[in-house]
PDB file of N, CA and C in Angstrom:
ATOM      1  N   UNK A   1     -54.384 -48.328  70.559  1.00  0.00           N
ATOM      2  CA  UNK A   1     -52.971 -48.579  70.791  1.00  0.00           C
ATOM      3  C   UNK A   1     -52.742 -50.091  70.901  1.00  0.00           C
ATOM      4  N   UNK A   2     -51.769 -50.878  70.068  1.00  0.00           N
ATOM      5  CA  UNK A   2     -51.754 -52.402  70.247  1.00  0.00           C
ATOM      6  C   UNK A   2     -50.863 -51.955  71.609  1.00  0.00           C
ATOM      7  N   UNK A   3     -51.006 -53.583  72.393  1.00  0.00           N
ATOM      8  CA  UNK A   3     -50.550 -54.269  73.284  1.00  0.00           C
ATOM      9  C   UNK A   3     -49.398 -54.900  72.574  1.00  0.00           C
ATOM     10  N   UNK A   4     -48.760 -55.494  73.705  1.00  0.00           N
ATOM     11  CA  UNK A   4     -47.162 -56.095  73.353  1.00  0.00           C
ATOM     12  C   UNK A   4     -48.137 -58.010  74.707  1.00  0.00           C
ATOM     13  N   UNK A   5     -47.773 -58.606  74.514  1.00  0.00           N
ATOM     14  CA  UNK A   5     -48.486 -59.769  75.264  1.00  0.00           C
ATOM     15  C   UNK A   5     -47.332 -61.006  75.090  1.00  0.00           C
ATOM     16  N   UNK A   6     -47.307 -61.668  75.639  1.00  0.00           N
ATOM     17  CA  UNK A   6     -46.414 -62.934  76.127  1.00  0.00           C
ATOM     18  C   UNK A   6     -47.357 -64.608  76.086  1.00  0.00           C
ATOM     19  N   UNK A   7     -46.706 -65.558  75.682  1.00  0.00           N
ATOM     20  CA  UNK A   7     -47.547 -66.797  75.584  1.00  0.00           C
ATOM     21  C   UNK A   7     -47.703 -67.123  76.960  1.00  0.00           C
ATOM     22  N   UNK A   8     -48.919 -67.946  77.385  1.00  0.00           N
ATOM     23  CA  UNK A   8     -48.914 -68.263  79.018  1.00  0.00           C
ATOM     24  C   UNK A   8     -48.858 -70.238  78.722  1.00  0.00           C
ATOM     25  N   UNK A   9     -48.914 -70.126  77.718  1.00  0.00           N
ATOM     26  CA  UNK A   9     -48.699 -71.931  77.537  1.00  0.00           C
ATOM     27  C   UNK A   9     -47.722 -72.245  76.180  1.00  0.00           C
ATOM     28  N   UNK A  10     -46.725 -73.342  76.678  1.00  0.00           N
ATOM     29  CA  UNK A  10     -46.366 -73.737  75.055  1.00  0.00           C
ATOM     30  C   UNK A  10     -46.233 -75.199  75.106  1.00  0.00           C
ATOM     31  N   UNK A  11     -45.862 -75.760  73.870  1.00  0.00           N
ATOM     32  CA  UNK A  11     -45.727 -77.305  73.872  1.00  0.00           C
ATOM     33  C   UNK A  11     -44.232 -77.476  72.684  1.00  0.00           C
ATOM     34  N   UNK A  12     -43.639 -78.373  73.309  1.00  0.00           N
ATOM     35  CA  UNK A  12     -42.244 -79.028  72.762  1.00  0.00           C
ATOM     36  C   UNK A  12     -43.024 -79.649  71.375  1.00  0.00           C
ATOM     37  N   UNK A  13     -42.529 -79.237  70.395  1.00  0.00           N
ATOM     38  CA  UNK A  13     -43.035 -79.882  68.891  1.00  0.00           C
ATOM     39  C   UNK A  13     -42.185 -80.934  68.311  1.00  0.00           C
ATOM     40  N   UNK A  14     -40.658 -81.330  69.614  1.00  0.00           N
ATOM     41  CA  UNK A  14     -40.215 -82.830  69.395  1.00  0.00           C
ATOM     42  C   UNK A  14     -40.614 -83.710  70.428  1.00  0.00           C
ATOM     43  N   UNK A  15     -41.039 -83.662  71.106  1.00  0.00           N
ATOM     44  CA  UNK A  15     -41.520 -84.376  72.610  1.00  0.00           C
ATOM     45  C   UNK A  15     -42.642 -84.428  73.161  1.00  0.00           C
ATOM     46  N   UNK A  16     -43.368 -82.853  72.846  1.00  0.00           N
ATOM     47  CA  UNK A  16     -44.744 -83.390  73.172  1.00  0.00           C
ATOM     48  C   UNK A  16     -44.977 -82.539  74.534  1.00  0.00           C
ATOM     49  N   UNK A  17     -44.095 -82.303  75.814  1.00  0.00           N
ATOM     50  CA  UNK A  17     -44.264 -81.628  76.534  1.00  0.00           C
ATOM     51  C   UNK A  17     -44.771 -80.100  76.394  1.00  0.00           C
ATOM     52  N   UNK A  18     -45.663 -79.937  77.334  1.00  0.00           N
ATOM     53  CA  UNK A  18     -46.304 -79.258  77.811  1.00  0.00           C
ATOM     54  C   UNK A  18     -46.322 -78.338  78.887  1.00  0.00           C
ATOM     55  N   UNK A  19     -46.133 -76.512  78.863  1.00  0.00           N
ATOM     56  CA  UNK A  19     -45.944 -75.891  79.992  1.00  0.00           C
ATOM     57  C   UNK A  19     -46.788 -74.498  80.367  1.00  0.00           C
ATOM     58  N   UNK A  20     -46.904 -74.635  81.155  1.00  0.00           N
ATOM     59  CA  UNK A  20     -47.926 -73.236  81.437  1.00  0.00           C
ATOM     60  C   UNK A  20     -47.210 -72.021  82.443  1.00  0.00           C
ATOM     61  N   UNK A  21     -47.309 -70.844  81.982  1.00  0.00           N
ATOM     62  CA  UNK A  21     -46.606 -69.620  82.755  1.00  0.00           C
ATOM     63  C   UNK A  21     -47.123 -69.509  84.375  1.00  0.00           C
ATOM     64  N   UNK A  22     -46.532 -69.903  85.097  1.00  0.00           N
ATOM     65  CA  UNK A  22     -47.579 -69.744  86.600  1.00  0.00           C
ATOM     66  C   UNK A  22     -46.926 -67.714  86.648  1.00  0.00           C
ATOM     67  N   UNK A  23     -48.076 -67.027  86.865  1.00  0.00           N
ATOM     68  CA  UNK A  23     -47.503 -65.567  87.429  1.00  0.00           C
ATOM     69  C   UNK A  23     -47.561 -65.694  88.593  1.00  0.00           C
ATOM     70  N   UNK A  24     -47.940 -66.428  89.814  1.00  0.00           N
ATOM     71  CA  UNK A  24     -47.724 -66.096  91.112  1.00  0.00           C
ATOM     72  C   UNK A  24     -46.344 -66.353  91.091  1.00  0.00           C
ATOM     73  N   UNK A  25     -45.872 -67.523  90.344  1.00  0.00           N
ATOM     74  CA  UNK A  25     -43.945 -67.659  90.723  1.00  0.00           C
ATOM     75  C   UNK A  25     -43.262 -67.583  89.623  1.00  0.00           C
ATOM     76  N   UNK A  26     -43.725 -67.196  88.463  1.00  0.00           N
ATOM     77  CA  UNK A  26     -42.933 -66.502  87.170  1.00  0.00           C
ATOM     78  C   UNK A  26     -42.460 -67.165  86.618  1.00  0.00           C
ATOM     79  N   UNK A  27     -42.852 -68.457  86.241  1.00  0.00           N
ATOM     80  CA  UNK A  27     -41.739 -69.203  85.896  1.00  0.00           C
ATOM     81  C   UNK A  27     -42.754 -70.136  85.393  1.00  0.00           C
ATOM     82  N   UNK A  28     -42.071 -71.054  83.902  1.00  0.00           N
ATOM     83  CA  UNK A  28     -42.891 -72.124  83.542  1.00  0.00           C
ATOM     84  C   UNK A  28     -43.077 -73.484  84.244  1.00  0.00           C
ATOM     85  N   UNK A  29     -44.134 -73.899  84.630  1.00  0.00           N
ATOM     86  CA  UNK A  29     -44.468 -75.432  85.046  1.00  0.00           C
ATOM     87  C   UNK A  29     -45.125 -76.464  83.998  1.00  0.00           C
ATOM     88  N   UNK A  30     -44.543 -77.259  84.094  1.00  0.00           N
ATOM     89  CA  UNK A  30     -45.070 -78.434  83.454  1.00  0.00           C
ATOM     90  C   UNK A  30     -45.904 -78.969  83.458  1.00  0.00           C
ATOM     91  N   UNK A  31     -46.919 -79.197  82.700  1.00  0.00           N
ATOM     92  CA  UNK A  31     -48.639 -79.223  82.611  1.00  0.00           C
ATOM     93  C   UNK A  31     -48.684 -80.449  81.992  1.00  0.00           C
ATOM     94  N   UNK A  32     -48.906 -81.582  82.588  1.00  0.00           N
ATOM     95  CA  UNK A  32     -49.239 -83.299  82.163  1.00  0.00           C
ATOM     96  C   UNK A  32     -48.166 -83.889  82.355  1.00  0.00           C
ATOM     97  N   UNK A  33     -47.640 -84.291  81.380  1.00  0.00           N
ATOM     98  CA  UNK A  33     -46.442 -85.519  80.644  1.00  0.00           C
ATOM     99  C   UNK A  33     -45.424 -84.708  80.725  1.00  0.00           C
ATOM    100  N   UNK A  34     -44.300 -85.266  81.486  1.00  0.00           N
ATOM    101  CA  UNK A  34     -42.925 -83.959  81.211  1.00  0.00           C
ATOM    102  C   UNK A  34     -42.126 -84.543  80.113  1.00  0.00           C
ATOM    103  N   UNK A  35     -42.252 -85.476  79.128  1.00  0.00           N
ATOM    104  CA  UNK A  35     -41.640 -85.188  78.023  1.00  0.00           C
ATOM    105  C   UNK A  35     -40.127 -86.018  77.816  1.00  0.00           C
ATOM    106  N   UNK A  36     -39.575 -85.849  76.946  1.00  0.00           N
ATOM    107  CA  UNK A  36     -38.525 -86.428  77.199  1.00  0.00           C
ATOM    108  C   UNK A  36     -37.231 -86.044  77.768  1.00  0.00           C
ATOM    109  N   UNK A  37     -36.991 -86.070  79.538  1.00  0.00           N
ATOM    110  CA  UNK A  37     -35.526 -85.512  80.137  1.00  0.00           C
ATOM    111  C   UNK A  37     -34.266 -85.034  79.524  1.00  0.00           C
ATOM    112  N   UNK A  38     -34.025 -85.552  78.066  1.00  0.00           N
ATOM    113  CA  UNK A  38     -33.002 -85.466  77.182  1.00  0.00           C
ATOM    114  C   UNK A  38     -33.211 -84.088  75.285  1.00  0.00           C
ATOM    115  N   UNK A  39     -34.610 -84.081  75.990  1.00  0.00           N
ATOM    116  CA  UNK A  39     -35.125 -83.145  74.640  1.00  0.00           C
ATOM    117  C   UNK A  39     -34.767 -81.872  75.032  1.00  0.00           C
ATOM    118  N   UNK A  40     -34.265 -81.192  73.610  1.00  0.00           N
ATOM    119  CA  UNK A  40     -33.611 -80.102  73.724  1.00  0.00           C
ATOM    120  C   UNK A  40     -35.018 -79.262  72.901  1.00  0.00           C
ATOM    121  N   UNK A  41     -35.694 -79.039  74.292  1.00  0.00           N
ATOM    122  CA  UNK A  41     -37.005 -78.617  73.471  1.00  0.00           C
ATOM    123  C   UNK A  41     -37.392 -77.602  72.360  1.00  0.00           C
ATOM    124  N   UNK A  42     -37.940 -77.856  71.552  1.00  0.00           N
ATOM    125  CA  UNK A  42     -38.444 -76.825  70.537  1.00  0.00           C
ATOM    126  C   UNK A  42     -39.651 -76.254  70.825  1.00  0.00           C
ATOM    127  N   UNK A  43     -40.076 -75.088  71.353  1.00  0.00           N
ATOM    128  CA  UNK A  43     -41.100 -74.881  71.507  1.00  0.00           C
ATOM    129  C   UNK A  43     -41.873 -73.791  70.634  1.00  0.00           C
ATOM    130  N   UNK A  44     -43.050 -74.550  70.481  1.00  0.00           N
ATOM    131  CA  UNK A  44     -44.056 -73.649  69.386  1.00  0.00           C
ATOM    132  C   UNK A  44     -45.044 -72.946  69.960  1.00  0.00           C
ATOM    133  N   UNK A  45     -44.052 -71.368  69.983  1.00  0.00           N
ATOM    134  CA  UNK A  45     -44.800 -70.434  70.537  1.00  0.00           C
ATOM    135  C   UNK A  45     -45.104 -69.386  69.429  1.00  0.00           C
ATOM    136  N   UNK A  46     -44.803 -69.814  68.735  1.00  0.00           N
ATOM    137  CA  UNK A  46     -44.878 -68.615  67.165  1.00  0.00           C
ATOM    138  C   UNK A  46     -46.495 -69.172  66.475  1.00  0.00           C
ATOM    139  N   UNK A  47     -46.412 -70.427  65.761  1.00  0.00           N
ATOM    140  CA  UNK A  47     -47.893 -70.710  65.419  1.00  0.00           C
ATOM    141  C   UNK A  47     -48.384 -69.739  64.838  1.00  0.00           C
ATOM    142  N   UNK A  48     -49.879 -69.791  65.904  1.00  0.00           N
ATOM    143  CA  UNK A  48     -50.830 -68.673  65.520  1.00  0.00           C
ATOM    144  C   UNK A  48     -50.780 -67.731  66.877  1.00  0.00           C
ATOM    145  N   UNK A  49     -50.030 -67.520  67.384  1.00  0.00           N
ATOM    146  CA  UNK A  49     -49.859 -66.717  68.555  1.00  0.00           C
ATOM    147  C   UNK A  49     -48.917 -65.606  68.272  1.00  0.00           C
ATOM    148  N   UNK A  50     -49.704 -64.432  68.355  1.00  0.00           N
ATOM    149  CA  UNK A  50     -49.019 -62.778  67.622  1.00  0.00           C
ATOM    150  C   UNK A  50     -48.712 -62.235  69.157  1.00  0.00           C
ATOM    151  N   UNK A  51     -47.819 -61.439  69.211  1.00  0.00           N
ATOM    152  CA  UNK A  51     -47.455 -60.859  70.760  1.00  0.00           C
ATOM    153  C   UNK A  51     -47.759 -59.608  70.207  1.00  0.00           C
ATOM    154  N   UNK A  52     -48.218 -58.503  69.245  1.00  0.00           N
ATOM    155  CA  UNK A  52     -49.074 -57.352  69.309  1.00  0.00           C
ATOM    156  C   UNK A  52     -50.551 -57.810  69.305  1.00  0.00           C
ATOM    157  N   UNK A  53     -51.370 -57.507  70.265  1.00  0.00           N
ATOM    158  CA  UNK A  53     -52.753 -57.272  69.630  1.00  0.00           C
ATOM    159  C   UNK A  53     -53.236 -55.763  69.699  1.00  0.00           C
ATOM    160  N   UNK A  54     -54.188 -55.847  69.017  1.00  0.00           N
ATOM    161  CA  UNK A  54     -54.584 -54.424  68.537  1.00  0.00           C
ATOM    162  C   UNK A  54     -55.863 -54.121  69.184  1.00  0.00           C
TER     163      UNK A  54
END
C-alpha cells in the first residue's frame, strides 16, 4: 500500500533560505541564513521529492 508523506525541509530557490518542519510545534523553522525579509519565497519542494512512496 503506498504512503501519502510530507517534506520535513525546503529551501527558497530565489533567496536561498532554508526551513525545517519542527513536529514537536508543527510549524516550519528556519535552519541557517533567514534569507531575504522581502522574498516572496519560492519553495522547492517538488524536485525530486514524491509525497506517495510505495
Amino acid at each position: 500500500m503506498a504512503q501519502i508523506r510530507a517534506p520535513s525541509e525546503r529551501t527558497c530557490t530565489d533567496c536561498g533560505r532554508s526551513e525545517r518542519w519542527d513536529r514537536a510545534d508543527r510549524h516550519w523553522k528556519v535552519d541557517g541564513e533567514e534569507g531575504d525579509v522581502f522574498c516572496v519565497h519560492a519553495w522547492d519542494v517538488t524536485g525530486s521529492f514524491t509525497t506517495v512512496e510505495k
